[in-house]
C-alpha atoms as a PDB file:
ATOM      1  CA  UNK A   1     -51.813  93.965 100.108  1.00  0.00           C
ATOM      2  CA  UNK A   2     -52.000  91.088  97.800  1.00  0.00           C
ATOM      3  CA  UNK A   3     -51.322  87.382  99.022  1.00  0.00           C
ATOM      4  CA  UNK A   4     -47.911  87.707  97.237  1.00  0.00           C
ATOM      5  CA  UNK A   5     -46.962  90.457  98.214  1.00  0.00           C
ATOM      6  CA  UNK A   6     -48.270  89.195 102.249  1.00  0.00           C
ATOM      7  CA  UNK A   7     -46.261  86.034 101.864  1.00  0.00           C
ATOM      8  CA  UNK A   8     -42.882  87.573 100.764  1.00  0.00           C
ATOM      9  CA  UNK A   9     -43.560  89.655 103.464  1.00  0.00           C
ATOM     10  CA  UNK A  10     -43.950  87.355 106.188  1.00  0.00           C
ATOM     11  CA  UNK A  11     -40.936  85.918 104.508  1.00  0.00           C
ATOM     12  CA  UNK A  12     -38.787  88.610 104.508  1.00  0.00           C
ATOM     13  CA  UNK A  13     -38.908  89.066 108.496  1.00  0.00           C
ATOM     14  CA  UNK A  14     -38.756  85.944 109.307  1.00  0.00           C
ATOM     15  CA  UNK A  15     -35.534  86.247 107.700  1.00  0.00           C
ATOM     16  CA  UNK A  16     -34.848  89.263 109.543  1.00  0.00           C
ATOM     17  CA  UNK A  17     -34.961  87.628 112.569  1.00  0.00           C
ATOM     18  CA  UNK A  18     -32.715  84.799 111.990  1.00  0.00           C
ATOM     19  CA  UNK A  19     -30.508  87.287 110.591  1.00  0.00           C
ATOM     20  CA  UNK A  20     -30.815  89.485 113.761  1.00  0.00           C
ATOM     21  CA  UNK A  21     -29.835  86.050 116.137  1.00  0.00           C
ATOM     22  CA  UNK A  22     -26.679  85.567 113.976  1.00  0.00           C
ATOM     23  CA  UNK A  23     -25.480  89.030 114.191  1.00  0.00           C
ATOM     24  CA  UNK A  24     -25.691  88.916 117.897  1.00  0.00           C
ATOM     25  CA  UNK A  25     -23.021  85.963 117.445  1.00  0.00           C
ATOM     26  CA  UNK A  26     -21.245  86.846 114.943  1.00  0.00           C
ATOM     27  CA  UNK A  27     -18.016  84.367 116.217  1.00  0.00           C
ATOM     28  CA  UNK A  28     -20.395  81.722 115.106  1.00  0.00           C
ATOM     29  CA  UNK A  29     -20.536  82.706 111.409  1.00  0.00           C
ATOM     30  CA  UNK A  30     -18.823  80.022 109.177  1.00  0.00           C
ATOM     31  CA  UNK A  31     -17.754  81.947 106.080  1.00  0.00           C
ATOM     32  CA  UNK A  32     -16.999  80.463 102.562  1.00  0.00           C
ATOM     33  CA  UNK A  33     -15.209  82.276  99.736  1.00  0.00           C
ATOM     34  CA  UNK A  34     -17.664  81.403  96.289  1.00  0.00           C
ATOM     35  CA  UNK A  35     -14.950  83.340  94.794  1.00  0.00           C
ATOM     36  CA  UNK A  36     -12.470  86.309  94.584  1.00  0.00           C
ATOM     37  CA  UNK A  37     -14.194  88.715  97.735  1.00  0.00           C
ATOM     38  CA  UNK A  38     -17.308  87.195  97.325  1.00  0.00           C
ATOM     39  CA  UNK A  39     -18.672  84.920  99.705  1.00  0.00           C
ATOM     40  CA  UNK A  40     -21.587  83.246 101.757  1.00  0.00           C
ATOM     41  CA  UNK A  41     -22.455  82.338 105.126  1.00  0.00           C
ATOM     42  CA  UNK A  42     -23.945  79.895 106.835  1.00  0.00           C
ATOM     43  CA  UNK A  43     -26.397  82.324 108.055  1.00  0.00           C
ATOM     44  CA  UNK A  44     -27.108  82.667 104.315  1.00  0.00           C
ATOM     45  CA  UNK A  45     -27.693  79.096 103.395  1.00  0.00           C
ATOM     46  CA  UNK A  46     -30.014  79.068 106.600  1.00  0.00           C
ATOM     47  CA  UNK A  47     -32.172  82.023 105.883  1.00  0.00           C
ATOM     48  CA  UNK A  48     -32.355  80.894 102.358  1.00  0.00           C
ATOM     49  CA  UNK A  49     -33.588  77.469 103.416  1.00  0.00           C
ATOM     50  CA  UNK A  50     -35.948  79.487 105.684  1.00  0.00           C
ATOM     51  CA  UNK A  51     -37.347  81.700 102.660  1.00  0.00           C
ATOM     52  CA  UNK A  52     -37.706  79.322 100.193  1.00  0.00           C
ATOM     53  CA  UNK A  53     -39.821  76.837 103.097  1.00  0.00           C
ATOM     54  CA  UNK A  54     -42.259  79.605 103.703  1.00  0.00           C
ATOM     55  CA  UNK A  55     -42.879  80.379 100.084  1.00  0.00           C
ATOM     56  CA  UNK A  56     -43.459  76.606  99.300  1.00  0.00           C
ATOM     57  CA  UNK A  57     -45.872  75.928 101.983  1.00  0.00           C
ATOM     58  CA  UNK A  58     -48.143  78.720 100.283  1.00  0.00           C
ATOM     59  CA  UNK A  59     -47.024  78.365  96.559  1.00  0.00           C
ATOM     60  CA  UNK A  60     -45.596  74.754  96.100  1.00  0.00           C
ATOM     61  CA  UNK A  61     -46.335  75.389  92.542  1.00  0.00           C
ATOM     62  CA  UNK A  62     -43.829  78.299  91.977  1.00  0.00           C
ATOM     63  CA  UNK A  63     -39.940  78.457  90.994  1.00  0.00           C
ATOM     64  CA  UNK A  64     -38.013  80.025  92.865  1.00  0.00           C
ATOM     65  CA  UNK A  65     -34.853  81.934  91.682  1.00  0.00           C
ATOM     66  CA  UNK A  66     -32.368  82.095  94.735  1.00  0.00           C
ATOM     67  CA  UNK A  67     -28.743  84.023  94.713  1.00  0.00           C
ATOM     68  CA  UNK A  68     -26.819  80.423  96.660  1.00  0.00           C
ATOM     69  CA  UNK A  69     -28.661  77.295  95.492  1.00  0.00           C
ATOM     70  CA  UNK A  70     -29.984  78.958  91.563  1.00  0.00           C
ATOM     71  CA  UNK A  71     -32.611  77.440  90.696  1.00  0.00           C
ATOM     72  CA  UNK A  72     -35.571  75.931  92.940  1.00  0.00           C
ATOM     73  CA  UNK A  73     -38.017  73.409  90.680  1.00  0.00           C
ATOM     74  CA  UNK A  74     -42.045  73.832  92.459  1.00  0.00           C
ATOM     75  CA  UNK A  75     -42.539  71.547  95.763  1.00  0.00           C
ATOM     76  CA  UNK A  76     -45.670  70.036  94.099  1.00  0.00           C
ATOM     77  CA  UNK A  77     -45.545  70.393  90.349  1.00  0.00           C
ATOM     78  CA  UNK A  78     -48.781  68.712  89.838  1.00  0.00           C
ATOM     79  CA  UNK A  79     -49.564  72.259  90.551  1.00  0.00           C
ATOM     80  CA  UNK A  80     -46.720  74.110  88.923  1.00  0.00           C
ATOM     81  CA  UNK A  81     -47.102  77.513  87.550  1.00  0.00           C
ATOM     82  CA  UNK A  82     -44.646  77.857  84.831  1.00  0.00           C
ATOM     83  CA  UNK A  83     -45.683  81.696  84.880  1.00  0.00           C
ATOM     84  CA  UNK A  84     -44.646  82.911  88.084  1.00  0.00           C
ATOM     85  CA  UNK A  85     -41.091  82.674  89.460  1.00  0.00           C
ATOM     86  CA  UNK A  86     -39.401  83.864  92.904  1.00  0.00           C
ATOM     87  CA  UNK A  87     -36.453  85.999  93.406  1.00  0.00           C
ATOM     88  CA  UNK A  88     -34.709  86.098  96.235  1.00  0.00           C
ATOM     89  CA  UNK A  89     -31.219  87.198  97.952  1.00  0.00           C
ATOM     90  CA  UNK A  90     -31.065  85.433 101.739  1.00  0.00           C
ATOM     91  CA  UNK A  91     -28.706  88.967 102.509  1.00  0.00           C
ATOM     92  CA  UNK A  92     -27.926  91.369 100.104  1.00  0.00           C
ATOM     93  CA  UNK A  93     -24.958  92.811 102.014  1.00  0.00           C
ATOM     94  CA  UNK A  94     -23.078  89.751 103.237  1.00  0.00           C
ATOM     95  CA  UNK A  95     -19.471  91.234 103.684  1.00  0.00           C
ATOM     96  CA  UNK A  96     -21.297  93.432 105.753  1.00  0.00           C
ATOM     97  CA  UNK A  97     -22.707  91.451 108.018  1.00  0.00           C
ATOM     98  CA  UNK A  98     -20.335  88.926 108.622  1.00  0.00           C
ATOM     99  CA  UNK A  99     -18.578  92.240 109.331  1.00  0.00           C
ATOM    100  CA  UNK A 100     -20.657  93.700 111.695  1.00  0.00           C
ATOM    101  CA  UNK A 101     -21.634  96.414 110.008  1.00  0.00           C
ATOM    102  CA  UNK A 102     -24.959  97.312 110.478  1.00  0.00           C
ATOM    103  CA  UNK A 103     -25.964  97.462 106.068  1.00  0.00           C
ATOM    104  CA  UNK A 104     -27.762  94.706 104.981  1.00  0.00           C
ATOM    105  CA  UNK A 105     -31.294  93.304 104.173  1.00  0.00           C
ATOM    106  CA  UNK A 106     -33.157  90.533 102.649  1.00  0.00           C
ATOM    107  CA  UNK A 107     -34.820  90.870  99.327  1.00  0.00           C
ATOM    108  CA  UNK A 108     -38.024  89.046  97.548  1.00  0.00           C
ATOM    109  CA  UNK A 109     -39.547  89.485  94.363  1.00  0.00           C
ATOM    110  CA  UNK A 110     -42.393  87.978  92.195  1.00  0.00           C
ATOM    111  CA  UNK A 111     -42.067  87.540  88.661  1.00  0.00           C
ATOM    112  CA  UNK A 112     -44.825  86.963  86.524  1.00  0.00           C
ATOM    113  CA  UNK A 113     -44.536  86.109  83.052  1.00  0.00           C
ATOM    114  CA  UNK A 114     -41.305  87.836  82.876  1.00  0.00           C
ATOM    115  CA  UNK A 115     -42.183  91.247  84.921  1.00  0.00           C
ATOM    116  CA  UNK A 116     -41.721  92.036  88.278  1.00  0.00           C
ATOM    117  CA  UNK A 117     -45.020  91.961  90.397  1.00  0.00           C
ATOM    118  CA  UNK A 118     -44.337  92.745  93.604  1.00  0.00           C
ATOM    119  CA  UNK A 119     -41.208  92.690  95.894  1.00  0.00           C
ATOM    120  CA  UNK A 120     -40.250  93.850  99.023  1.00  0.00           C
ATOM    121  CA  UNK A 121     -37.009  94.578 101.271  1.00  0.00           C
ATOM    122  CA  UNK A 122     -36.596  93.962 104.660  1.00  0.00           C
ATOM    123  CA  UNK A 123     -33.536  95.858 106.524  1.00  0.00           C
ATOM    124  CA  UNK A 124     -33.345  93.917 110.248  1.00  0.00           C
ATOM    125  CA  UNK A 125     -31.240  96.608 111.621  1.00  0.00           C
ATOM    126  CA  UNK A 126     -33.651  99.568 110.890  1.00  0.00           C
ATOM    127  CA  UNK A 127     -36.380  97.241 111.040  1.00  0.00           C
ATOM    128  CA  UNK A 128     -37.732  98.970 107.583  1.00  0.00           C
ATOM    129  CA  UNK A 129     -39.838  97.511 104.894  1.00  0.00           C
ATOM    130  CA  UNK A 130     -39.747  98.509 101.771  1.00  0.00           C
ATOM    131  CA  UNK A 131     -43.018  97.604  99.201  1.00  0.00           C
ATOM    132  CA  UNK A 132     -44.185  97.659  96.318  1.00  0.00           C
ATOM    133  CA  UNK A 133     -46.683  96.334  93.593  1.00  0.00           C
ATOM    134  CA  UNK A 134     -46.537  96.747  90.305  1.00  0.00           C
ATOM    135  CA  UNK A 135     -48.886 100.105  89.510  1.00  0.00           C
ATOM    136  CA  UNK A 136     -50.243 100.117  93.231  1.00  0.00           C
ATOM    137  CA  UNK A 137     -47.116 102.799  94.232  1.00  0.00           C
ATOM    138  CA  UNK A 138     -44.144 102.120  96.949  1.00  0.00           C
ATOM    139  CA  UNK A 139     -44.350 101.963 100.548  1.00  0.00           C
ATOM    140  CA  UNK A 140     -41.571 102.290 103.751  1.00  0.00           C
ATOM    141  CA  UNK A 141     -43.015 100.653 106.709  1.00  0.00           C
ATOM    142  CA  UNK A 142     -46.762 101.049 105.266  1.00  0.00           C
ATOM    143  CA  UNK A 143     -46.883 104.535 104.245  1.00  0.00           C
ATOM    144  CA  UNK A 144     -46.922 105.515 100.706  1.00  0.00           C
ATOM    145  CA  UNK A 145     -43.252 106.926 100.175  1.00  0.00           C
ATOM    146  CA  UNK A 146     -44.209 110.375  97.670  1.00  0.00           C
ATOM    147  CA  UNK A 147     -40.824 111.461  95.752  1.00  0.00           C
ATOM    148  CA  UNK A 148     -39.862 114.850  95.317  1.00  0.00           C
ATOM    149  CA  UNK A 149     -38.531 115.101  91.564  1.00  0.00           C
ATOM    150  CA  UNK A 150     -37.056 118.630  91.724  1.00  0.00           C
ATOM    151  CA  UNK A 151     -33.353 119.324  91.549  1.00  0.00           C
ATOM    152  CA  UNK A 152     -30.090 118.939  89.497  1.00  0.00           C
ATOM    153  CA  UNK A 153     -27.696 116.241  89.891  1.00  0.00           C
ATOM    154  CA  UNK A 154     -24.773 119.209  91.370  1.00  0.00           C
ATOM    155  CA  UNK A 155     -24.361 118.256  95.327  1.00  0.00           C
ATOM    156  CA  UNK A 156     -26.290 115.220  94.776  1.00  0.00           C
ATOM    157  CA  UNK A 157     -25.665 112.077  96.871  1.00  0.00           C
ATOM    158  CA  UNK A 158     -25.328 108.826  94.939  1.00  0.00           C
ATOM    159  CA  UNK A 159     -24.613 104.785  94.763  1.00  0.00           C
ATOM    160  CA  UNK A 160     -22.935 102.412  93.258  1.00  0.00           C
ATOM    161  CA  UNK A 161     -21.018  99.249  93.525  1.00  0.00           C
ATOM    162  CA  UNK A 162     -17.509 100.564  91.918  1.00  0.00           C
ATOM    163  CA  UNK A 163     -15.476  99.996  91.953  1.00  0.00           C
ATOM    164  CA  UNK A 164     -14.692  96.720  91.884  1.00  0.00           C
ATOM    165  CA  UNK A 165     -12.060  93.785  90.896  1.00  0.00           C
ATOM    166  CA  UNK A 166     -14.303  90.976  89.515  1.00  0.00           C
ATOM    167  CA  UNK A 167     -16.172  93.328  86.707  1.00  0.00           C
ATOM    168  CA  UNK A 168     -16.977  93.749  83.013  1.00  0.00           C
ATOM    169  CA  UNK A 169     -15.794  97.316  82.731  1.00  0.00           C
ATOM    170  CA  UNK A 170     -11.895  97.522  83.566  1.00  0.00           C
ATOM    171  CA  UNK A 171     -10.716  99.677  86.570  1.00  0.00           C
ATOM    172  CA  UNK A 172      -9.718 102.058  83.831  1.00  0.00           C
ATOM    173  CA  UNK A 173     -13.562 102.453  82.994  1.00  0.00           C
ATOM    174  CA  UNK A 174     -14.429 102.126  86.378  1.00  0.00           C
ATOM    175  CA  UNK A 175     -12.714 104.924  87.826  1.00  0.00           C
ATOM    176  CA  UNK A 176     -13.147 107.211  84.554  1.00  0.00           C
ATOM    177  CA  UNK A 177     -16.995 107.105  85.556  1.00  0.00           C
ATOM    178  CA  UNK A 178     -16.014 107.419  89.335  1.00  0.00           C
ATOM    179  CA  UNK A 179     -14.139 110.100  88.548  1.00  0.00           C
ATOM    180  CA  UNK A 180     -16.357 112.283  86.617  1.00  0.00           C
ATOM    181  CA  UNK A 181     -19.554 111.550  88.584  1.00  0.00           C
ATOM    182  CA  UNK A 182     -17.536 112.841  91.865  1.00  0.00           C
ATOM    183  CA  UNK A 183     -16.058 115.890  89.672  1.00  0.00           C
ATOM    184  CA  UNK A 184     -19.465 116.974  88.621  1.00  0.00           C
ATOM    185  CA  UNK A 185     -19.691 117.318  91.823  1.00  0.00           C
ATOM    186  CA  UNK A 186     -21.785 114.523  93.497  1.00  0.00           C
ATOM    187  CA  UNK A 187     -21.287 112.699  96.372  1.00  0.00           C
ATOM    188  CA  UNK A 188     -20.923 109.018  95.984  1.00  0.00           C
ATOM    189  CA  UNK A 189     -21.377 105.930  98.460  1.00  0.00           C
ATOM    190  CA  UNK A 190     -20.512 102.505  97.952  1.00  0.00           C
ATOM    191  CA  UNK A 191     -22.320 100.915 100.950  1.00  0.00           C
ATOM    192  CA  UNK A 192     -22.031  97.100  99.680  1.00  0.00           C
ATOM    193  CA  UNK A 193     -26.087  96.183  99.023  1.00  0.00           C
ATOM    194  CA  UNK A 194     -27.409  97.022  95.794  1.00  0.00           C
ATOM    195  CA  UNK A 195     -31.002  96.147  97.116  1.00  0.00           C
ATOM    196  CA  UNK A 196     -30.927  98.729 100.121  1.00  0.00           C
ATOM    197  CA  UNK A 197     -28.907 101.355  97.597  1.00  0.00           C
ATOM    198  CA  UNK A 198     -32.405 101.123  95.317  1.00  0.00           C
ATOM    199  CA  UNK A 199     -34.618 101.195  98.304  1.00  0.00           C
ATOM    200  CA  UNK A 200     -32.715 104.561  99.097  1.00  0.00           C
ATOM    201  CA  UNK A 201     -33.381 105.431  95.985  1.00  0.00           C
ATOM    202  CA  UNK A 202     -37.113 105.322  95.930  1.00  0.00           C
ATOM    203  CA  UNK A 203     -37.455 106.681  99.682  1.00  0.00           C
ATOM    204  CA  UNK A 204     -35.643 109.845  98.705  1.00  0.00           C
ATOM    205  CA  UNK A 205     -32.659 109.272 100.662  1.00  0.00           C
ATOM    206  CA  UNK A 206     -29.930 108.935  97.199  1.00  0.00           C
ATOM    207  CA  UNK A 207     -31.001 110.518  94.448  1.00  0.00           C
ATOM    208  CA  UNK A 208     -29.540 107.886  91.729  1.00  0.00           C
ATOM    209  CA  UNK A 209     -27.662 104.414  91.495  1.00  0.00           C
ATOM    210  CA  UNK A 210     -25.765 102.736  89.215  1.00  0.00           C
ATOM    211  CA  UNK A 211     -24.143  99.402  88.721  1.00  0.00           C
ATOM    212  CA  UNK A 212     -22.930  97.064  86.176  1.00  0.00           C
ATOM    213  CA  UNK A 213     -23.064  93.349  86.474  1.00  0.00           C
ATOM    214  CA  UNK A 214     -26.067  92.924  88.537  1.00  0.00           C
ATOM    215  CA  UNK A 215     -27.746  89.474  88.759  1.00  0.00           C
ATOM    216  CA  UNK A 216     -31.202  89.505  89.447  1.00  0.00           C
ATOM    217  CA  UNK A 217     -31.797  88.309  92.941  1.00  0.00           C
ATOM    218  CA  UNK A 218     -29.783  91.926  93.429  1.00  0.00           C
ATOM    219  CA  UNK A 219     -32.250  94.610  91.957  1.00  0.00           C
ATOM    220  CA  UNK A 220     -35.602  92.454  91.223  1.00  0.00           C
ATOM    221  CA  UNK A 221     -36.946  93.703  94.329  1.00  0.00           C
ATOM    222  CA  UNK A 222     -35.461  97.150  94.090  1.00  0.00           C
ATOM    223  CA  UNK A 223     -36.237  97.850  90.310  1.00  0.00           C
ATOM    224  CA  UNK A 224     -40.197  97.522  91.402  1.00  0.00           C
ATOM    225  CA  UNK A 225     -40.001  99.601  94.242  1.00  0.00           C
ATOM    226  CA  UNK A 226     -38.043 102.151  92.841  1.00  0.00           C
ATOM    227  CA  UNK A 227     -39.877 102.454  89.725  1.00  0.00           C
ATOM    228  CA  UNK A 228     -42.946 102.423  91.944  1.00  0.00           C
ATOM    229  CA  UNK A 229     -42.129 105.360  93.956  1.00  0.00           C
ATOM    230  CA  UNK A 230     -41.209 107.377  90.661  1.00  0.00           C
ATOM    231  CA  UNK A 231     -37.968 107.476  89.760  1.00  0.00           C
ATOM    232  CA  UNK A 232     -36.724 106.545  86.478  1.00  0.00           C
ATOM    233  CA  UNK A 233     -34.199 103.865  84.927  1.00  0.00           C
ATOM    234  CA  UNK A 234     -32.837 102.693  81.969  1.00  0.00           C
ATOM    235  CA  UNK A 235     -29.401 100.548  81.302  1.00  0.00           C
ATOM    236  CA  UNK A 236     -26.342 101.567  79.712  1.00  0.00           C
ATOM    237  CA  UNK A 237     -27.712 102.035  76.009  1.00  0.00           C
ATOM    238  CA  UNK A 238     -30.716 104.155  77.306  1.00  0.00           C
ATOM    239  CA  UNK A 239     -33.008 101.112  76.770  1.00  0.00           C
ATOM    240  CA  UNK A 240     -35.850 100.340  79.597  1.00  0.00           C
ATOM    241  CA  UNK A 241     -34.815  97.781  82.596  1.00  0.00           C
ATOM    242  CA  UNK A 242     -35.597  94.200  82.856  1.00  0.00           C
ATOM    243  CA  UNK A 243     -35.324  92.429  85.637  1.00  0.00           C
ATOM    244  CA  UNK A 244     -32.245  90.253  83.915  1.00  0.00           C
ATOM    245  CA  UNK A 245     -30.231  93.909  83.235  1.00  0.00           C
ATOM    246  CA  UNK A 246     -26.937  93.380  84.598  1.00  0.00           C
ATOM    247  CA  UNK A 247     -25.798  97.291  83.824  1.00  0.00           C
ATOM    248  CA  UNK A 248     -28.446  99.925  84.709  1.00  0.00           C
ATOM    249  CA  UNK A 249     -28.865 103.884  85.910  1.00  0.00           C
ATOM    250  CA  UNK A 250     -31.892 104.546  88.419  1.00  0.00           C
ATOM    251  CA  UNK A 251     -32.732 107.753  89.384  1.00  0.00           C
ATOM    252  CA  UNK A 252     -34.816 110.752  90.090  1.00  0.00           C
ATOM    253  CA  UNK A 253     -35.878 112.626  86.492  1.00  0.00           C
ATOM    254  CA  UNK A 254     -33.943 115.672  87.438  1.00  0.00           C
ATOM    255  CA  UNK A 255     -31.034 113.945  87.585  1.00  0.00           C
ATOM    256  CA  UNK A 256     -31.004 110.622  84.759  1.00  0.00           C
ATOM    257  CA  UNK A 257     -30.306 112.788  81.710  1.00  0.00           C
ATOM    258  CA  UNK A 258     -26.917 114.202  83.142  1.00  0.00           C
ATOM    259  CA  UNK A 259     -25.685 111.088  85.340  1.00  0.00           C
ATOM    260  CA  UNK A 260     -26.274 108.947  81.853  1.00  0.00           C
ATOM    261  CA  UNK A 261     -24.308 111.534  79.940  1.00  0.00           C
ATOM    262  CA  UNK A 262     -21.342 111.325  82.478  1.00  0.00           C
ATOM    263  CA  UNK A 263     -21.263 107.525  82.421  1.00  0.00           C
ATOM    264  CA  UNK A 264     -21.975 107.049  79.001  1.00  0.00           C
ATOM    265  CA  UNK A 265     -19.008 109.695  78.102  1.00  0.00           C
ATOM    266  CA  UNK A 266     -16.613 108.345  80.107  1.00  0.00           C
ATOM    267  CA  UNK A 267     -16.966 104.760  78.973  1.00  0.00           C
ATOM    268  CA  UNK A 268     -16.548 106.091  75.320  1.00  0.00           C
ATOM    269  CA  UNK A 269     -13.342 107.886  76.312  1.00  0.00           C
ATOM    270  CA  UNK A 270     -11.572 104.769  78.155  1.00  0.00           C
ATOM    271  CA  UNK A 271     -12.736 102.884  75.170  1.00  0.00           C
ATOM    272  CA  UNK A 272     -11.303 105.233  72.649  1.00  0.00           C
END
């Protein structure tokens, strides 16, 4: 394991368990609305805060990227790296949590000269770990996660985020896709974490995701592993992901070509 890849480790359960306190008391939450259904905790500005310590006491030269506070200049820049750049999202899944339902994780990734690195995803509840470095393969808990890439997309089970209210498609478009993907048939789950729905992607467990208006502390982490483990992605357009692609399709091979065509048709019918 590289000393990245260590770090945001460490990082990422060290998160976990602050996370893990605050869900035992969850009465003690103070929740703030950023903006229509979307909001942050207290428990997110705190694990943040945590994250962002750790990785500055071994890189004070690094940027950090962070989903609540933006943009984080280097602790030290006498020895800033203008190359490499953290990623992070305190808890992908915050409805969820502050909730109580048991769906939600931290996720870290390393960018380097504008590519992904390494990352990894750290689910508290399950107490899974999800890694990856770039061309070095994907792991769950330390063991090399192998894909199968047999199959058709019929029966499948996949994830998204629709629909939703605050969105660049309208709930026309939304639902069009929706509806065809779940007419194919395939099952569909909307579980509220982006970063978990990739990780389930590259462990096998769904066998695609899509999403639209992504940010980059969402899928950073996820994009690597995924990719890592074998499955395929591209956004919208058919183009390959970067880490900045707010609209993308991951999945096994089997099943890309025909999830693509169902998304792709039904946007140009609710467009028509």
């Amino acid at each position: 394991m590289s000393g990245l890849l260590h770090v945001a480790t460490m990082a990422a359960h060290a998160a976990g368990r602050l996370m893990l306190q605050a869900y035992d008391r969850l009465d003690r939450i103070q929740v703030m609305e950023k903006a229509p259904n979307d909001f942050v905790t207290n428990v997110d500005q705190a694990v943040e805060h945590l994250i962002i310590e750790h990785i500055h006491k071994y890189y004070p030269g690094h940027s950090i990227l962070s989903e609540e506070v933006g943009a984080v200049e280097p602790a030290r820049t006498i020895e800033s790296d203008a190359q490499t750049r953290w990623i992070i999202d305190p808890i992908d899944g915050t409805s969820n949590f502050m909730q109580g339902v048991p769906h939600f994780c931290t996720s870290i990734a390393v960018e380097k000269a504008g590519k992904i690195i390494c990352g990894v995803i750290y689910d508290p509840i399950r107490d899974e770990t999800f890694q990856a470095h770039l061309g070095q393969g994907a792991t769950l808990n330390q063991k090399r996660i192998k894909l199968s890439h047999q199959g058709s997309l019929k029966h499948y089970v996949l994830a998204s985020g629709f629909p939703r209210l605050q969105s660049s498609l309208s709930m026309a478009q939304q639902m069009a896709v929706l509806n065809a993907v779940m007419n194919y048939p395939a099952n569909v789950r909307r579980m509220g974490s982006a970063a978990l729905d990739l990780a389930y992607v590259a462990a096998g467990r769904w066998h695609g995701f899509w999403g639209v208006d992504l940010k980059p502390w969402d899928v950073a982490a996820g994009l690597l592993i995924a990719l890592e483990s074998g499955v395929v992605g591209v956004d919208f357009s058919g183009q390959p992901l970067k880490p900045d692609t707010a609209a993308m399709i991951v999945a096994r091979h089997a099943v890309l070509p025909d999830l693509q065509a169902l998304i792709l048709k039904s946007l140009r019918l609710t467009a028509a």
